[in-house]
Every structure is written in C-alpha cells, then in structure tokens.
PDB file of N, CA and C in Angstrom:
ATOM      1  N   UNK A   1       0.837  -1.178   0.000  1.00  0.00           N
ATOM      2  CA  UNK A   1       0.000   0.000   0.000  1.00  0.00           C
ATOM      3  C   UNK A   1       0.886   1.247   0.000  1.00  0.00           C
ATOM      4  N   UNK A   2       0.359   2.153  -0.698  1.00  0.00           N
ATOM      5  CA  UNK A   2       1.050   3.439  -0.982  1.00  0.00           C
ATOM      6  C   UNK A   2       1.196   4.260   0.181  1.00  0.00           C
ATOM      7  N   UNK A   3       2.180   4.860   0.727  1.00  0.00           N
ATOM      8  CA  UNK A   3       1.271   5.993   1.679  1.00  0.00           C
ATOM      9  C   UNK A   3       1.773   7.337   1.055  1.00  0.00           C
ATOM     10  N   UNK A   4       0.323   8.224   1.735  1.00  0.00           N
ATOM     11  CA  UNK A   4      -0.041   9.400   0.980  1.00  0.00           C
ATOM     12  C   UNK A   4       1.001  10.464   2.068  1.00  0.00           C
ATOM     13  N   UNK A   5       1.374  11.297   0.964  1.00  0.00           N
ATOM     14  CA  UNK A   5       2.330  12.370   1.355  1.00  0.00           C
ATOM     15  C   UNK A   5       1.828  13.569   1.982  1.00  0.00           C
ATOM     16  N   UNK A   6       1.389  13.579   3.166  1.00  0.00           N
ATOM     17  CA  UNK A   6       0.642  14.768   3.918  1.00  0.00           C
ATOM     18  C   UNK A   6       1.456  16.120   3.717  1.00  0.00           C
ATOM     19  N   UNK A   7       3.072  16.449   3.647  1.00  0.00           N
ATOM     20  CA  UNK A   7       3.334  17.570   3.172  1.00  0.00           C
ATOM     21  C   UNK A   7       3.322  18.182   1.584  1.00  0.00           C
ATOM     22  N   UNK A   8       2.736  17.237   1.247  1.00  0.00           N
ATOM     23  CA  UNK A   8       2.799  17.685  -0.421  1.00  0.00           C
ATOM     24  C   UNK A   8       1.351  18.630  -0.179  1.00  0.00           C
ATOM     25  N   UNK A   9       0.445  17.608   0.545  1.00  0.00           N
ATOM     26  CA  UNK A   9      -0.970  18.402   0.488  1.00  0.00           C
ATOM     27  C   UNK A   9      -1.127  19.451   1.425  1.00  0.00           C
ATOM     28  N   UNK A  10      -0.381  19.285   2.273  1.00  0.00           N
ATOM     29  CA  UNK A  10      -0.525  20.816   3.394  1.00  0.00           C
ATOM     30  C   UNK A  10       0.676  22.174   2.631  1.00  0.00           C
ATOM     31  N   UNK A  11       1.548  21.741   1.954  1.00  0.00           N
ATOM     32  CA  UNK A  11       2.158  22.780   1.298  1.00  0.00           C
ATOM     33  C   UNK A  11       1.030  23.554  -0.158  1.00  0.00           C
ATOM     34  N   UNK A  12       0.588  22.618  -0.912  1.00  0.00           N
ATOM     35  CA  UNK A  12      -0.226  23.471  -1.929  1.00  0.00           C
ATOM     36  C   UNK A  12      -1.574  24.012  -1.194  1.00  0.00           C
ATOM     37  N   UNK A  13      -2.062  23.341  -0.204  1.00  0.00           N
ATOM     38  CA  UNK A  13      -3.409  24.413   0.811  1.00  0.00           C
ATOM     39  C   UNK A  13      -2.537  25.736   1.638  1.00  0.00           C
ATOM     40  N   UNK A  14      -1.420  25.615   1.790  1.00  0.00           N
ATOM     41  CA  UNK A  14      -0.670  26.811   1.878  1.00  0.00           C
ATOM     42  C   UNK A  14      -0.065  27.807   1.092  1.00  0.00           C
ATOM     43  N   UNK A  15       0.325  27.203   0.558  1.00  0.00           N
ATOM     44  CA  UNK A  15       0.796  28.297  -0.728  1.00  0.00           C
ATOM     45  C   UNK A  15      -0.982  28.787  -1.673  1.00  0.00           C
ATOM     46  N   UNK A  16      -1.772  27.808  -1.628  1.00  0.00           N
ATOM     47  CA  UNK A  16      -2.757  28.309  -2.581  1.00  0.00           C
ATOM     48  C   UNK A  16      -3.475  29.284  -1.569  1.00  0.00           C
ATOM     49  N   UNK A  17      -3.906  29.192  -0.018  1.00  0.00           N
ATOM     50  CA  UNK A  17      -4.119  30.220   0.786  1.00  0.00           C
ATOM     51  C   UNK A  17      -3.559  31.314   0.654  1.00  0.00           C
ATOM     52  N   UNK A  18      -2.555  31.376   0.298  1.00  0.00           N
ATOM     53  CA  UNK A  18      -1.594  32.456   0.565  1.00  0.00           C
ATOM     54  C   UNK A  18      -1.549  33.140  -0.677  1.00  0.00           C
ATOM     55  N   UNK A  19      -2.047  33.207  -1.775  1.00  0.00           N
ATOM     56  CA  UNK A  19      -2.192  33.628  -2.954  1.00  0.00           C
ATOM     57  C   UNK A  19      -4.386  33.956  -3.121  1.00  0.00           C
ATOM     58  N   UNK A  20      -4.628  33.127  -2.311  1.00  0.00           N
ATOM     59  CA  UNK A  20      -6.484  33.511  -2.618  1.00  0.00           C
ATOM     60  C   UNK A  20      -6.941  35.094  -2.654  1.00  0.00           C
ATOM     61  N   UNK A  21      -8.045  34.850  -3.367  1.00  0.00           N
ATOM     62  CA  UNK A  21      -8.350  36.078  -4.222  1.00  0.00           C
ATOM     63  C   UNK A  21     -10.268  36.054  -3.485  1.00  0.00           C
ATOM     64  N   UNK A  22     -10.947  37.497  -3.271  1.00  0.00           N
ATOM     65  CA  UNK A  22     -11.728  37.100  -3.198  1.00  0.00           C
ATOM     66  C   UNK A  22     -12.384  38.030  -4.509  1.00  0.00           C
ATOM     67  N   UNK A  23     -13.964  37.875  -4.658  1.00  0.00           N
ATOM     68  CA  UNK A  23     -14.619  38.197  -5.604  1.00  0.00           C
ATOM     69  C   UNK A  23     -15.849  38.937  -4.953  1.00  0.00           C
ATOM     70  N   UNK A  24     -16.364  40.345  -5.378  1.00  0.00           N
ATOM     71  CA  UNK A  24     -17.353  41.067  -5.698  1.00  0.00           C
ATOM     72  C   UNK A  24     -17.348  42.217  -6.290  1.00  0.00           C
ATOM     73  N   UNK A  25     -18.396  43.039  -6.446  1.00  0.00           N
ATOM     74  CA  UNK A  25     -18.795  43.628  -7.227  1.00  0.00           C
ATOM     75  C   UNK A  25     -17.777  45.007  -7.820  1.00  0.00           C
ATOM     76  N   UNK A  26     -17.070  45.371  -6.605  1.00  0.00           N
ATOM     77  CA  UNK A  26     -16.103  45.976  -7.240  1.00  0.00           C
ATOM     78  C   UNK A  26     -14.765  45.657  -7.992  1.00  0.00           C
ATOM     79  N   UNK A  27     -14.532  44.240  -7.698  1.00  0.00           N
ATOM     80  CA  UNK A  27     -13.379  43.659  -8.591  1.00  0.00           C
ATOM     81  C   UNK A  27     -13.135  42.526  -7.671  1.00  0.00           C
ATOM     82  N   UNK A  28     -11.908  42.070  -8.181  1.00  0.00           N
ATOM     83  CA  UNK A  28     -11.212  41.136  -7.805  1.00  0.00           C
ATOM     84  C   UNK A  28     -10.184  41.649  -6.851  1.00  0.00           C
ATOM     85  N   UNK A  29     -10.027  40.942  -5.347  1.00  0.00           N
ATOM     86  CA  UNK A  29      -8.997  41.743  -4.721  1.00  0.00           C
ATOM     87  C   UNK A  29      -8.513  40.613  -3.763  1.00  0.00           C
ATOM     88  N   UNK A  30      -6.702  40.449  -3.523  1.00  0.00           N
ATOM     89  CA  UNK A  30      -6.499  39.777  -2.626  1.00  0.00           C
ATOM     90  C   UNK A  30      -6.763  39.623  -1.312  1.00  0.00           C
ATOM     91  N   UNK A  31      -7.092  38.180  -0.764  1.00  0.00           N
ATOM     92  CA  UNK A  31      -8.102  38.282   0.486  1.00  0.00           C
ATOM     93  C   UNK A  31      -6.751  38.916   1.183  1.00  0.00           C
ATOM     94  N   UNK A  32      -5.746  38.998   1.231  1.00  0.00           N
ATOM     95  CA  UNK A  32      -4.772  39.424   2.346  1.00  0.00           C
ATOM     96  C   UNK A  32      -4.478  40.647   2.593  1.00  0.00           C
ATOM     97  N   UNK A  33      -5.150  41.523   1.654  1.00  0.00           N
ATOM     98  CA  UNK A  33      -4.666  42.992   1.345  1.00  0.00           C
ATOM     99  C   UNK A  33      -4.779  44.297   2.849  1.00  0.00           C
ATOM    100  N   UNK A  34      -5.435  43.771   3.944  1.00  0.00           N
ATOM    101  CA  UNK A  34      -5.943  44.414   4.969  1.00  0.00           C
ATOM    102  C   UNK A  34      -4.616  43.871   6.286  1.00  0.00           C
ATOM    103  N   UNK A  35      -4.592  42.630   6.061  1.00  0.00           N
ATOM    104  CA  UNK A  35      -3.599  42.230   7.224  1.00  0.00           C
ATOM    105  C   UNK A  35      -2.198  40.860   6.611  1.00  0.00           C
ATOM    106  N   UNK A  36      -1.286  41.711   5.926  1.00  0.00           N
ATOM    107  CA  UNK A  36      -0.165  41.271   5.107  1.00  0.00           C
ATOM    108  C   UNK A  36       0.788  39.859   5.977  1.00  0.00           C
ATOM    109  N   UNK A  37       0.865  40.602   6.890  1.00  0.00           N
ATOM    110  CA  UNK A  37       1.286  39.792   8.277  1.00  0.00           C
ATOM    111  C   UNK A  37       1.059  38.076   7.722  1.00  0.00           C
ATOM    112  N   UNK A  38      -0.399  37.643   7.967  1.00  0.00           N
ATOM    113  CA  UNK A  38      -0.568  35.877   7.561  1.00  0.00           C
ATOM    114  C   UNK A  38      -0.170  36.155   6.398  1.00  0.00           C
ATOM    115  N   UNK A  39      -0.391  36.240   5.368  1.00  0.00           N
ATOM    116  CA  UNK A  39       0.361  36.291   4.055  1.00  0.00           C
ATOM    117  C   UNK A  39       1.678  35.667   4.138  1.00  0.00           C
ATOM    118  N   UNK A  40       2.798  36.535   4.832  1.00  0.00           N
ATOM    119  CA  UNK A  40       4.322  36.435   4.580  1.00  0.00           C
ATOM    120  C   UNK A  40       4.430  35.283   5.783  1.00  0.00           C
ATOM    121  N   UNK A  41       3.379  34.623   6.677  1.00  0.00           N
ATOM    122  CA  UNK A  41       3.069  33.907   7.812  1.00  0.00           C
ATOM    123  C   UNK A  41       3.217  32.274   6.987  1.00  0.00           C
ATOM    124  N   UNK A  42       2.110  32.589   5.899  1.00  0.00           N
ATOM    125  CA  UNK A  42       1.573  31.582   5.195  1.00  0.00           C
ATOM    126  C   UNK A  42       2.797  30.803   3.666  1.00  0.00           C
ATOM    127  N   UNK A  43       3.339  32.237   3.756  1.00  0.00           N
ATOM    128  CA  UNK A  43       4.142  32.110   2.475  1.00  0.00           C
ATOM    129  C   UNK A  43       5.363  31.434   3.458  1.00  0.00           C
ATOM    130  N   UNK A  44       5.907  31.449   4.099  1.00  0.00           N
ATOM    131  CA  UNK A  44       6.603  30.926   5.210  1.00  0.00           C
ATOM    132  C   UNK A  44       6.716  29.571   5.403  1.00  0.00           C
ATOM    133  N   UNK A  45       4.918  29.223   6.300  1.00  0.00           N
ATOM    134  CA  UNK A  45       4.738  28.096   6.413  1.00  0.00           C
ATOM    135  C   UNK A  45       4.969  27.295   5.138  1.00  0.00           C
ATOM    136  N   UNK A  46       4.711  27.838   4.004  1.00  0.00           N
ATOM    137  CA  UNK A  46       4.938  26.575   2.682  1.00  0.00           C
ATOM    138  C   UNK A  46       6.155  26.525   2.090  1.00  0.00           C
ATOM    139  N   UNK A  47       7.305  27.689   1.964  1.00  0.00           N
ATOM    140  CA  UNK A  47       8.623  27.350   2.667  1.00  0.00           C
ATOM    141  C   UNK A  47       9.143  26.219   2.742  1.00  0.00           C
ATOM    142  N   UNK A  48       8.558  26.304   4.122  1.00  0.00           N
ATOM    143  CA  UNK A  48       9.150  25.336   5.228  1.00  0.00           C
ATOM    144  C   UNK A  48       8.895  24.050   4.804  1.00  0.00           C
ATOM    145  N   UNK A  49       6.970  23.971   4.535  1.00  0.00           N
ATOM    146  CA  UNK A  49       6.706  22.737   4.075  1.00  0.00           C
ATOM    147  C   UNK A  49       7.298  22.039   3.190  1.00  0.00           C
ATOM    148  N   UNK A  50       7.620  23.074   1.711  1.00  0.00           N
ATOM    149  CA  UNK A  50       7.914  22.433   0.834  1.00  0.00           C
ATOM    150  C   UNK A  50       9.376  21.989   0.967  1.00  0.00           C
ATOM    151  N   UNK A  51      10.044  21.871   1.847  1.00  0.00           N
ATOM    152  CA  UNK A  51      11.314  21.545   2.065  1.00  0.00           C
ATOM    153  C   UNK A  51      11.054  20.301   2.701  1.00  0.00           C
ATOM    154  N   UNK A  52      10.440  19.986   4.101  1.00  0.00           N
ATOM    155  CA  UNK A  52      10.099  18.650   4.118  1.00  0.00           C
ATOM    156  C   UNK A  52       9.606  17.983   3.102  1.00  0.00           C
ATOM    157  N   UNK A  53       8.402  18.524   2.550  1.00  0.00           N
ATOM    158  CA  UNK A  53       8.150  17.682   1.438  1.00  0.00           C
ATOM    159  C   UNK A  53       9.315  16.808   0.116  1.00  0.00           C
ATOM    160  N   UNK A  54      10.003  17.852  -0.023  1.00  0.00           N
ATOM    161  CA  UNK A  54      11.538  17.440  -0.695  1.00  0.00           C
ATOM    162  C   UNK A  54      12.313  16.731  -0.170  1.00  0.00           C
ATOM    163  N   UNK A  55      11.994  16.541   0.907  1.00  0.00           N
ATOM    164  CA  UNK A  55      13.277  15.712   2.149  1.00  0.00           C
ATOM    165  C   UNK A  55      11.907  14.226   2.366  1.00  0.00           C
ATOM    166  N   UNK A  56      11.221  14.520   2.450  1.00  0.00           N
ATOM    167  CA  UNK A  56      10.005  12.935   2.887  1.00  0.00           C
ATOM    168  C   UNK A  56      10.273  12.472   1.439  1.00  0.00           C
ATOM    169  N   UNK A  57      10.227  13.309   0.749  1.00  0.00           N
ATOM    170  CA  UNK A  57      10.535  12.457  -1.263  1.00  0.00           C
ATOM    171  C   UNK A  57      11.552  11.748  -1.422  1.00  0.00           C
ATOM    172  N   UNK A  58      12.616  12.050  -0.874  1.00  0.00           N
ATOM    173  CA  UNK A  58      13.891  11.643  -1.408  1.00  0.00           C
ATOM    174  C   UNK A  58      14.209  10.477  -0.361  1.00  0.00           C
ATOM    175  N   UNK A  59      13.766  10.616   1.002  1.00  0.00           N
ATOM    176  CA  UNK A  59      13.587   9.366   1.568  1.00  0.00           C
ATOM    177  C   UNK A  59      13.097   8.136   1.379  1.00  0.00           C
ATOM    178  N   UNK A  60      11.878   8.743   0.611  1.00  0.00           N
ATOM    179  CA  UNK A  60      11.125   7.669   0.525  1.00  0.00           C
ATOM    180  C   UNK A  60      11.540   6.800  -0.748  1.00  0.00           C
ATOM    181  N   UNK A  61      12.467   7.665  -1.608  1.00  0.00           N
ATOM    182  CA  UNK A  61      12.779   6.904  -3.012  1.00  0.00           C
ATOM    183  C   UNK A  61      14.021   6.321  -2.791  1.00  0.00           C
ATOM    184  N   UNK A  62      14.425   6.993  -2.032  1.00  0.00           N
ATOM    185  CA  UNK A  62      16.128   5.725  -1.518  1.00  0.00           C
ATOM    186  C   UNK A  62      15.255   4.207  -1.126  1.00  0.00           C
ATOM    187  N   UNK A  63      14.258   4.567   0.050  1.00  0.00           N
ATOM    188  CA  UNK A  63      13.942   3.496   0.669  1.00  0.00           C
ATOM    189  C   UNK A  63      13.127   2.368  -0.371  1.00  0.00           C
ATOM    190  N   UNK A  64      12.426   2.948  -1.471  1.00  0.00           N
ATOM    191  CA  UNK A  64      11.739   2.035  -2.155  1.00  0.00           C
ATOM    192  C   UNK A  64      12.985   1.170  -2.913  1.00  0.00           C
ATOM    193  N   UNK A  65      14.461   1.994  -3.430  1.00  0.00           N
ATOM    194  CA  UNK A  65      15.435   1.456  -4.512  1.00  0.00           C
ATOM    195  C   UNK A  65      16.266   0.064  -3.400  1.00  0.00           C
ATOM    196  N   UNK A  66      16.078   0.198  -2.256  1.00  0.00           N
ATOM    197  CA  UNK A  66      16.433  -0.867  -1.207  1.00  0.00           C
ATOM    198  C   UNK A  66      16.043  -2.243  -1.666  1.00  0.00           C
TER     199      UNK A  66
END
C-alpha cells in the first residue's frame, strides 16, 4: 500500500491560501490585502513545508530502490 504524502498536500493548501483572491462587485482583490502579516506567515509556512516535502521524497525513493 502506498502511503499518501501529507506535506505535499498541506504545502499546496498553503501556498494556494496564501495567494487567494476574493470576488465582488467591485473587482477582484487579494483576500490578504488588509492584514499582510498571515500572508508572509503563510508564504513561510509553505517554505518550510515544501522543504520537508523534498526531504520525505527523497527518503522515501532511496527506501523504495532498497
């Protein structure tokens, strides 16, 4: 059985948070534009993630070539 890579999926719900847009009538505007702070919080956290994620990958492909 496969197992599923939980930082692959918590890095793109972070990075895609961290880029969301919301929508009405006056336009299109980033939801972060009022408090920047989570933004560079969020852009951070996926960072970070995506570095484990690169490090759980490369583990896991040594361990399968075993």
């Amino acid at each position: 059985m496969k197992k599923r890579n939980l930082f692959m999926s918590s890095t793109l719900m972070c990075g895609l948070f961290c880029l969301a847009f919301t929508f009405d009538n006056e336009g299109i505007h980033w939801l972060w534009k009022d408090s920047e702070p989570i933004a560079i919080v969020l852009g951070i956290a996926t960072i970070i993630l995506l570095v484990f994620w690169f490090r759980n990958a490369k583990i896991v492909r040594t361990e399968s070539q075993k």
